[in-house]
PDB file of N, CA and C in Angstrom:
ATOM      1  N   UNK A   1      21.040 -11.686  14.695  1.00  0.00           N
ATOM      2  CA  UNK A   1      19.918 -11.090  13.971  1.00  0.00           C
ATOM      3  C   UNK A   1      18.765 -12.084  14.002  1.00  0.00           C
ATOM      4  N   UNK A   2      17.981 -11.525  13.996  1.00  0.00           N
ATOM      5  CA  UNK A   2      16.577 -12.292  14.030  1.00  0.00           C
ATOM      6  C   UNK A   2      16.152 -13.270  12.709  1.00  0.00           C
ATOM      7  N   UNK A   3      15.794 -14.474  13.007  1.00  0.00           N
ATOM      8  CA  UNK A   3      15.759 -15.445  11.518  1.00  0.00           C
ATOM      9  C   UNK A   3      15.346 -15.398  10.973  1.00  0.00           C
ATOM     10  N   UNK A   4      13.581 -15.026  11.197  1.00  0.00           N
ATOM     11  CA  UNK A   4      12.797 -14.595   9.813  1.00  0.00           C
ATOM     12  C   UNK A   4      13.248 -13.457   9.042  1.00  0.00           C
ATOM     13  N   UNK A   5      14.185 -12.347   9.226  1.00  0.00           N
ATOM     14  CA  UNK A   5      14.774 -11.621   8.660  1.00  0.00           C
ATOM     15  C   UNK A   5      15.519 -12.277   7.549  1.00  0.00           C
ATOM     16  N   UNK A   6      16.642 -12.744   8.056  1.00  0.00           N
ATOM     17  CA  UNK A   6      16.934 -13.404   7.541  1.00  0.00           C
ATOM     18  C   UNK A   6      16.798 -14.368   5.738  1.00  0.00           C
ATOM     19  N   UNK A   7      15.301 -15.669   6.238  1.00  0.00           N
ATOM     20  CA  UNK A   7      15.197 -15.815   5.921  1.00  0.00           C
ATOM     21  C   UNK A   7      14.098 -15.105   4.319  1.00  0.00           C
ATOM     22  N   UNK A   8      13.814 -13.779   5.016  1.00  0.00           N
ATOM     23  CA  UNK A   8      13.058 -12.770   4.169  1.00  0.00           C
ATOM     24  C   UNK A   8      14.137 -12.356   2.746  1.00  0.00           C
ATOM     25  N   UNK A   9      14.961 -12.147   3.695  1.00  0.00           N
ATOM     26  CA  UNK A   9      16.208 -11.761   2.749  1.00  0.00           C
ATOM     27  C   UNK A   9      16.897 -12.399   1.836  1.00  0.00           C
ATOM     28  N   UNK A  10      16.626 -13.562   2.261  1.00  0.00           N
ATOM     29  CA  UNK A  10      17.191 -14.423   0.969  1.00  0.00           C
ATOM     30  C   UNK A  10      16.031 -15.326   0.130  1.00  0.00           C
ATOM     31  N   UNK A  11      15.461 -15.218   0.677  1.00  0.00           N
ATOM     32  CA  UNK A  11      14.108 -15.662  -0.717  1.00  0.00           C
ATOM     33  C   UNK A  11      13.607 -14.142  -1.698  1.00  0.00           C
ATOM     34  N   UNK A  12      14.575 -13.307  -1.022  1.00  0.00           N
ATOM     35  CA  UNK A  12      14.211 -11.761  -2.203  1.00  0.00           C
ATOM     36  C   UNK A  12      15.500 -12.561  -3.238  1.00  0.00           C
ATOM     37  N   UNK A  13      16.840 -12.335  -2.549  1.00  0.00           N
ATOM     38  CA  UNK A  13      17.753 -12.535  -3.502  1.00  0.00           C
ATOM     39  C   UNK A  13      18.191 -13.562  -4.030  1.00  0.00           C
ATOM     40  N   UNK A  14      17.260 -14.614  -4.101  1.00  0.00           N
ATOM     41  CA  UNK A  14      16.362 -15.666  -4.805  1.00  0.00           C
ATOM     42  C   UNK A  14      15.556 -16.009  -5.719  1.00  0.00           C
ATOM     43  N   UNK A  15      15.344 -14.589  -5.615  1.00  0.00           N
ATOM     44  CA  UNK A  15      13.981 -14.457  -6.872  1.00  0.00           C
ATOM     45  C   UNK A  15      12.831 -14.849  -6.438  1.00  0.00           C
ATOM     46  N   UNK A  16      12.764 -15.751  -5.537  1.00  0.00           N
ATOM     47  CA  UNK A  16      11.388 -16.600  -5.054  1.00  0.00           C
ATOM     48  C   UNK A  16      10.636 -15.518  -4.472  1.00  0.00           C
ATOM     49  N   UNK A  17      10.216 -13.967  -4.087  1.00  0.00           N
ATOM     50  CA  UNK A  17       9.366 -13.032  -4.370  1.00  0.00           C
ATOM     51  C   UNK A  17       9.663 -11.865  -4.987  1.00  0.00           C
ATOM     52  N   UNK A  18       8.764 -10.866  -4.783  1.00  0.00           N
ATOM     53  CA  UNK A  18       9.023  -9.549  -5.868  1.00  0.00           C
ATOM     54  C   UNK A  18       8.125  -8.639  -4.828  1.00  0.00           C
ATOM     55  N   UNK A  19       8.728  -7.477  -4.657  1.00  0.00           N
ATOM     56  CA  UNK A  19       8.464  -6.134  -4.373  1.00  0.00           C
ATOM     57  C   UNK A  19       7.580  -5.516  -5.081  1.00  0.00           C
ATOM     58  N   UNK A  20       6.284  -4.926  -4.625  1.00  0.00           N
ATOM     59  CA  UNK A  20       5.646  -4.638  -5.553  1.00  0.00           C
ATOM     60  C   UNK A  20       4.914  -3.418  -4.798  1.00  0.00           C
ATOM     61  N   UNK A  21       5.382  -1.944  -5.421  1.00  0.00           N
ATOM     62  CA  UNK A  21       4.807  -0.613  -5.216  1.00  0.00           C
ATOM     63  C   UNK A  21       3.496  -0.688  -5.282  1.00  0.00           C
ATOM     64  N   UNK A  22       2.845  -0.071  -4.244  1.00  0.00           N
ATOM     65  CA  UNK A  22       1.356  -0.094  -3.782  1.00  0.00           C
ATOM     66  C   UNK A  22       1.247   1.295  -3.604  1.00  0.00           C
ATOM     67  N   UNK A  23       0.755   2.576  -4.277  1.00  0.00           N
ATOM     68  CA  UNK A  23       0.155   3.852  -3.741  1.00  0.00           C
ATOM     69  C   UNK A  23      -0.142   4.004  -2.760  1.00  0.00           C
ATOM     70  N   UNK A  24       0.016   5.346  -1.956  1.00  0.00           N
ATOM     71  CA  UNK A  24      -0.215   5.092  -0.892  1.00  0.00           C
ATOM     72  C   UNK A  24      -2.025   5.211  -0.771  1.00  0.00           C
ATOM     73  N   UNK A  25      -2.546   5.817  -1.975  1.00  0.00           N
ATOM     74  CA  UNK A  25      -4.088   5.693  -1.902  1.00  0.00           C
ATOM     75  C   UNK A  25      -4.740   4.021  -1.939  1.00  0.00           C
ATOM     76  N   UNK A  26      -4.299   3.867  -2.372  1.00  0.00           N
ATOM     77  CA  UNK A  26      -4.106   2.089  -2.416  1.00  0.00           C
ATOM     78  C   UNK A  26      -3.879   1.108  -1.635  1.00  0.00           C
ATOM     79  N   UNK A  27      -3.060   1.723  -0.441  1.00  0.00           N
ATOM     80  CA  UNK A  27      -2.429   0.963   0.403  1.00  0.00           C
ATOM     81  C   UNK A  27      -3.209   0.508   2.255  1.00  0.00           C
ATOM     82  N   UNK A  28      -4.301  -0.627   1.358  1.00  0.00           N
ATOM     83  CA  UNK A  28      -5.001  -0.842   2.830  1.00  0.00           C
ATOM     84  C   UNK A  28      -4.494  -1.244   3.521  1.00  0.00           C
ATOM     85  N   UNK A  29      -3.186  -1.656   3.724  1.00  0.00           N
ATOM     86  CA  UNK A  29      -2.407  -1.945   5.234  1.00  0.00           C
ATOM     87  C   UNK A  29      -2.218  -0.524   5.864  1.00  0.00           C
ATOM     88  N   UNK A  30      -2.434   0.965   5.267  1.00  0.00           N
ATOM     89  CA  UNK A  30      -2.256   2.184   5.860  1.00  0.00           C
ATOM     90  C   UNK A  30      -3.674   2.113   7.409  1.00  0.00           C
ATOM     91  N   UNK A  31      -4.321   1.562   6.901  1.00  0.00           N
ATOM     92  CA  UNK A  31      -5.558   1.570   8.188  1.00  0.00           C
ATOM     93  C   UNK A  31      -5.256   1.312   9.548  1.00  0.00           C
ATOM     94  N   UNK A  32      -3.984   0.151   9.177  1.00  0.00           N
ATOM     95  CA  UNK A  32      -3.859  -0.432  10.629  1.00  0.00           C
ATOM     96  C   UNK A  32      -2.316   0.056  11.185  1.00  0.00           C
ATOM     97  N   UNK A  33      -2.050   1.118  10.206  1.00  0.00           N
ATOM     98  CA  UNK A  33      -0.326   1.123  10.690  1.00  0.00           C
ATOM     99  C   UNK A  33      -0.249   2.730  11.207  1.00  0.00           C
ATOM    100  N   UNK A  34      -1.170   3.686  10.301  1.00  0.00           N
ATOM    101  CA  UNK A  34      -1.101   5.066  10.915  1.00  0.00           C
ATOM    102  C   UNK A  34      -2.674   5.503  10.646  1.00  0.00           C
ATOM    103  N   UNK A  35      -2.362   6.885  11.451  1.00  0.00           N
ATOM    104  CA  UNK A  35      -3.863   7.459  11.299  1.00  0.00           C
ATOM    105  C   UNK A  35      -3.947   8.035  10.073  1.00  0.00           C
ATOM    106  N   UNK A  36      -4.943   8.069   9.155  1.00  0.00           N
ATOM    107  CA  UNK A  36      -5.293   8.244   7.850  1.00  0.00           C
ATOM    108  C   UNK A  36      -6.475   9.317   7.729  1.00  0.00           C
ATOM    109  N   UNK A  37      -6.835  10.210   6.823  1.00  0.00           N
ATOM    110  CA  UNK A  37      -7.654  10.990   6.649  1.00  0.00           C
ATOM    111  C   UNK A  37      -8.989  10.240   6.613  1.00  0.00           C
ATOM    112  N   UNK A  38     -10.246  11.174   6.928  1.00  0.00           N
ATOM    113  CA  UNK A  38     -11.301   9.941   6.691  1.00  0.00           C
ATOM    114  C   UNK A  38     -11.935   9.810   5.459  1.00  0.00           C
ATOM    115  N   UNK A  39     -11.713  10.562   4.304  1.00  0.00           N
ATOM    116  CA  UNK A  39     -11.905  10.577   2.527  1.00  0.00           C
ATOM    117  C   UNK A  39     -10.840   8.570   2.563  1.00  0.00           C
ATOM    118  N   UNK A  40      -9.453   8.620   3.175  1.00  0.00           N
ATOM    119  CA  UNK A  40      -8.728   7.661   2.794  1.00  0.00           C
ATOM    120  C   UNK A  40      -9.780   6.339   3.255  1.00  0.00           C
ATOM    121  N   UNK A  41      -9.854   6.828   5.059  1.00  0.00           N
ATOM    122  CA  UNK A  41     -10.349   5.443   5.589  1.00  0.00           C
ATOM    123  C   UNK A  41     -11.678   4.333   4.956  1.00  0.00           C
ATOM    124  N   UNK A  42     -12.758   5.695   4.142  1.00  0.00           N
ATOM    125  CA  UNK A  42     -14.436   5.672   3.517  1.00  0.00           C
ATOM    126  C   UNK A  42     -13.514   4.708   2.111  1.00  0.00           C
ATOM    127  N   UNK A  43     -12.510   5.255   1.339  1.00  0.00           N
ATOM    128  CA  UNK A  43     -11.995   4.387   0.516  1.00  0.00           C
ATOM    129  C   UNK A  43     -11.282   3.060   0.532  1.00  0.00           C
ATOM    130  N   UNK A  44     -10.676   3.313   1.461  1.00  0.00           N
ATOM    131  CA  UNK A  44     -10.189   1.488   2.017  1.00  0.00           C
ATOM    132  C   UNK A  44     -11.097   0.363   2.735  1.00  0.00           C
ATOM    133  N   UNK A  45     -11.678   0.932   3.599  1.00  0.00           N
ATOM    134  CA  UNK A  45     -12.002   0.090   4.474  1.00  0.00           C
ATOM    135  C   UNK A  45     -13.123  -0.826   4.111  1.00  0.00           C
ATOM    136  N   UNK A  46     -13.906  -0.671   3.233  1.00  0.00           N
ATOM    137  CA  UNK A  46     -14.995  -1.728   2.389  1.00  0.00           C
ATOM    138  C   UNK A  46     -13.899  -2.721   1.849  1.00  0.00           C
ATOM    139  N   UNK A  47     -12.573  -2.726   1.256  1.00  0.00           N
ATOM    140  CA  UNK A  47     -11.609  -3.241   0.682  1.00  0.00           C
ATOM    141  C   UNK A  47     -10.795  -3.961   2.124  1.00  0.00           C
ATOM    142  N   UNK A  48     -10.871  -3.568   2.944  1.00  0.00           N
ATOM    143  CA  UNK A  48      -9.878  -4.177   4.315  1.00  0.00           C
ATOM    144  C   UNK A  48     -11.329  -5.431   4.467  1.00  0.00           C
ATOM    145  N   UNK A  49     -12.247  -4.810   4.599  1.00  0.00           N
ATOM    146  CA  UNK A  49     -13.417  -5.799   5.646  1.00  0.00           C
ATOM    147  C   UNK A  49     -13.651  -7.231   4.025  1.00  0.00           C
ATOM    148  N   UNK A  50     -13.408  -6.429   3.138  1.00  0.00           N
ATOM    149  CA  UNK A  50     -13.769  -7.766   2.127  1.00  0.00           C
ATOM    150  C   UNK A  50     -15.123  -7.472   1.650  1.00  0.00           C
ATOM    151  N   UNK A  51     -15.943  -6.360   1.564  1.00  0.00           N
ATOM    152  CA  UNK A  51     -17.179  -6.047   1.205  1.00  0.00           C
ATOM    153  C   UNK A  51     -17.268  -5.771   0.028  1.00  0.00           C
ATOM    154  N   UNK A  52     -15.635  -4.761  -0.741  1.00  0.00           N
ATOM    155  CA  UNK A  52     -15.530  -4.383  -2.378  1.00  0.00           C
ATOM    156  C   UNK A  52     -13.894  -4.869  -2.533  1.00  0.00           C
ATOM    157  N   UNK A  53     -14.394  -6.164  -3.360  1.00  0.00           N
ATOM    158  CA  UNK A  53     -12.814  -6.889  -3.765  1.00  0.00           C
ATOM    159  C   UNK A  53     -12.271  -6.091  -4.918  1.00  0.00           C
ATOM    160  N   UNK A  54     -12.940  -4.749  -5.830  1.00  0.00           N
ATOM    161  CA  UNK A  54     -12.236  -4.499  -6.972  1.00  0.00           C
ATOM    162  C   UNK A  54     -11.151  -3.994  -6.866  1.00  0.00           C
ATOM    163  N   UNK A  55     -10.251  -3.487  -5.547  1.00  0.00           N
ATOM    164  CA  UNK A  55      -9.812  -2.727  -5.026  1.00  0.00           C
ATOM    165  C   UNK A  55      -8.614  -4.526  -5.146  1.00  0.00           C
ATOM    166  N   UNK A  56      -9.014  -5.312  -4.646  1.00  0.00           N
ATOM    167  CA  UNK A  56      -7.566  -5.917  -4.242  1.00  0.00           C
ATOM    168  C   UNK A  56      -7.331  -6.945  -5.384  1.00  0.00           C
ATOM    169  N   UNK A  57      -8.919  -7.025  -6.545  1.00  0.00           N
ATOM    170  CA  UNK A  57      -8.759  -7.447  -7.429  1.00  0.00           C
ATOM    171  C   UNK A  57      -7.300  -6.625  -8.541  1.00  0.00           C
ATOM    172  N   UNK A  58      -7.763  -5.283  -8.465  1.00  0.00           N
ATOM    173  CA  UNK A  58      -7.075  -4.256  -9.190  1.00  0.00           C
ATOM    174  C   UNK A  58      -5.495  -4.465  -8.775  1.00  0.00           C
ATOM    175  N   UNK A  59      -5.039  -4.828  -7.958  1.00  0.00           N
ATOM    176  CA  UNK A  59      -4.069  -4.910  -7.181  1.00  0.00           C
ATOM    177  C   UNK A  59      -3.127  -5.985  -7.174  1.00  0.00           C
ATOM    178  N   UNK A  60      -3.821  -7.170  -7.771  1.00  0.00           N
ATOM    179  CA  UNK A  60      -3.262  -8.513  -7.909  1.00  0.00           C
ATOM    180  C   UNK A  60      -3.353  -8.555  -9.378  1.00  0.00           C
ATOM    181  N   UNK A  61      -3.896  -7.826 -10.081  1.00  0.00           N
ATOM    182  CA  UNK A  61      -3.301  -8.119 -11.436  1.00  0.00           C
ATOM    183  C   UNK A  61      -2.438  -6.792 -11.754  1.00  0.00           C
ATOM    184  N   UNK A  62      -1.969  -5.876 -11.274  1.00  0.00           N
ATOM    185  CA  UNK A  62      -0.606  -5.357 -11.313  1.00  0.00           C
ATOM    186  C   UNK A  62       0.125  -5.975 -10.814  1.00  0.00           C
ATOM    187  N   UNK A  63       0.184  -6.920  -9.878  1.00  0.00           N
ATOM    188  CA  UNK A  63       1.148  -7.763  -9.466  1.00  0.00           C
ATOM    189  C   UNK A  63       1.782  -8.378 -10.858  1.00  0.00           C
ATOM    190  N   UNK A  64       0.574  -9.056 -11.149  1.00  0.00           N
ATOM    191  CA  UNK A  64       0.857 -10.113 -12.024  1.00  0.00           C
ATOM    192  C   UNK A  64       1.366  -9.776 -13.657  1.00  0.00           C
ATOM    193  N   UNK A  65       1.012  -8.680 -13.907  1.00  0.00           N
ATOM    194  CA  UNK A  65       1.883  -7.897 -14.439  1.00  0.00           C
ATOM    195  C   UNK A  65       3.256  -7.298 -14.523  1.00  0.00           C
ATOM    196  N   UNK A  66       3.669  -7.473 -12.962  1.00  0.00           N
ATOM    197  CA  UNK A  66       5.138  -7.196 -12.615  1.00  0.00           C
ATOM    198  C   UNK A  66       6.038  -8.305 -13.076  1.00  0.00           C
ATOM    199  N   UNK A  67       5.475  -9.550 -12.436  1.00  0.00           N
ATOM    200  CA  UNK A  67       5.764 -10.394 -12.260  1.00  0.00           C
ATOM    201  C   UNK A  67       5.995 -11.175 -13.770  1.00  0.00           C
ATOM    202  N   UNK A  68       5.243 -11.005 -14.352  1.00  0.00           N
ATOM    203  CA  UNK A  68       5.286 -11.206 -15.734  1.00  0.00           C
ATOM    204  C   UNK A  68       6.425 -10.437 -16.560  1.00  0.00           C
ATOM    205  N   UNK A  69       6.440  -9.633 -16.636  1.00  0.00           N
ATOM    206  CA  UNK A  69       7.406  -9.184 -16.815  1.00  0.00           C
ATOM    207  C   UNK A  69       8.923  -8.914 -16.436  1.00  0.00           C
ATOM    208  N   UNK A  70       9.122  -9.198 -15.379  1.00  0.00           N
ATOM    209  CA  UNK A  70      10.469 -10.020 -14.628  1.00  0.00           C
ATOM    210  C   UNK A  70      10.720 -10.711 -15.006  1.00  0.00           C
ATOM    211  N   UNK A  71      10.167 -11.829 -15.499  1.00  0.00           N
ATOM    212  CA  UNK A  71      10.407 -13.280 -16.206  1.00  0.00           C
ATOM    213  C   UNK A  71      11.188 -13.026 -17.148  1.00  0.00           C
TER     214      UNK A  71
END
């Protein structure tokens, strides 16, 4: 099996990261992985290029919220 797998896999069951549900309206890695409606693309893509951070601001403090609460 391939190592970075691997090693993915056991820093989950480690605790050393956390899984964290992203909408799929939400989800600017959708730009580069499938074709997307263009209402989706007009909403992500200021957020992919780095032009409107509220989008990944919004996003890192649900993280941190998860994460907080795991503890």
């Amino acid at each position: 099996m391939y190592l970075p797998y691997h090693y993915n896999k056991e820093v989950q069951e480690l605790g050393l990261s956390i899984v964290h549900y992203v909408r799929t309206k939400d989800n600017i890695s959708d730009l580069l992985t499938k074709a997307v409606k263009v209402a989706e693309f007009k909403a992500l893509v200021n957020a992919l290029t780095g032009h409107d951070v509220s989008l990944i601001n919004r996003l890192i403090a649900e993280a941190w919220v998860q994460i907080r609460s795991s503890m």
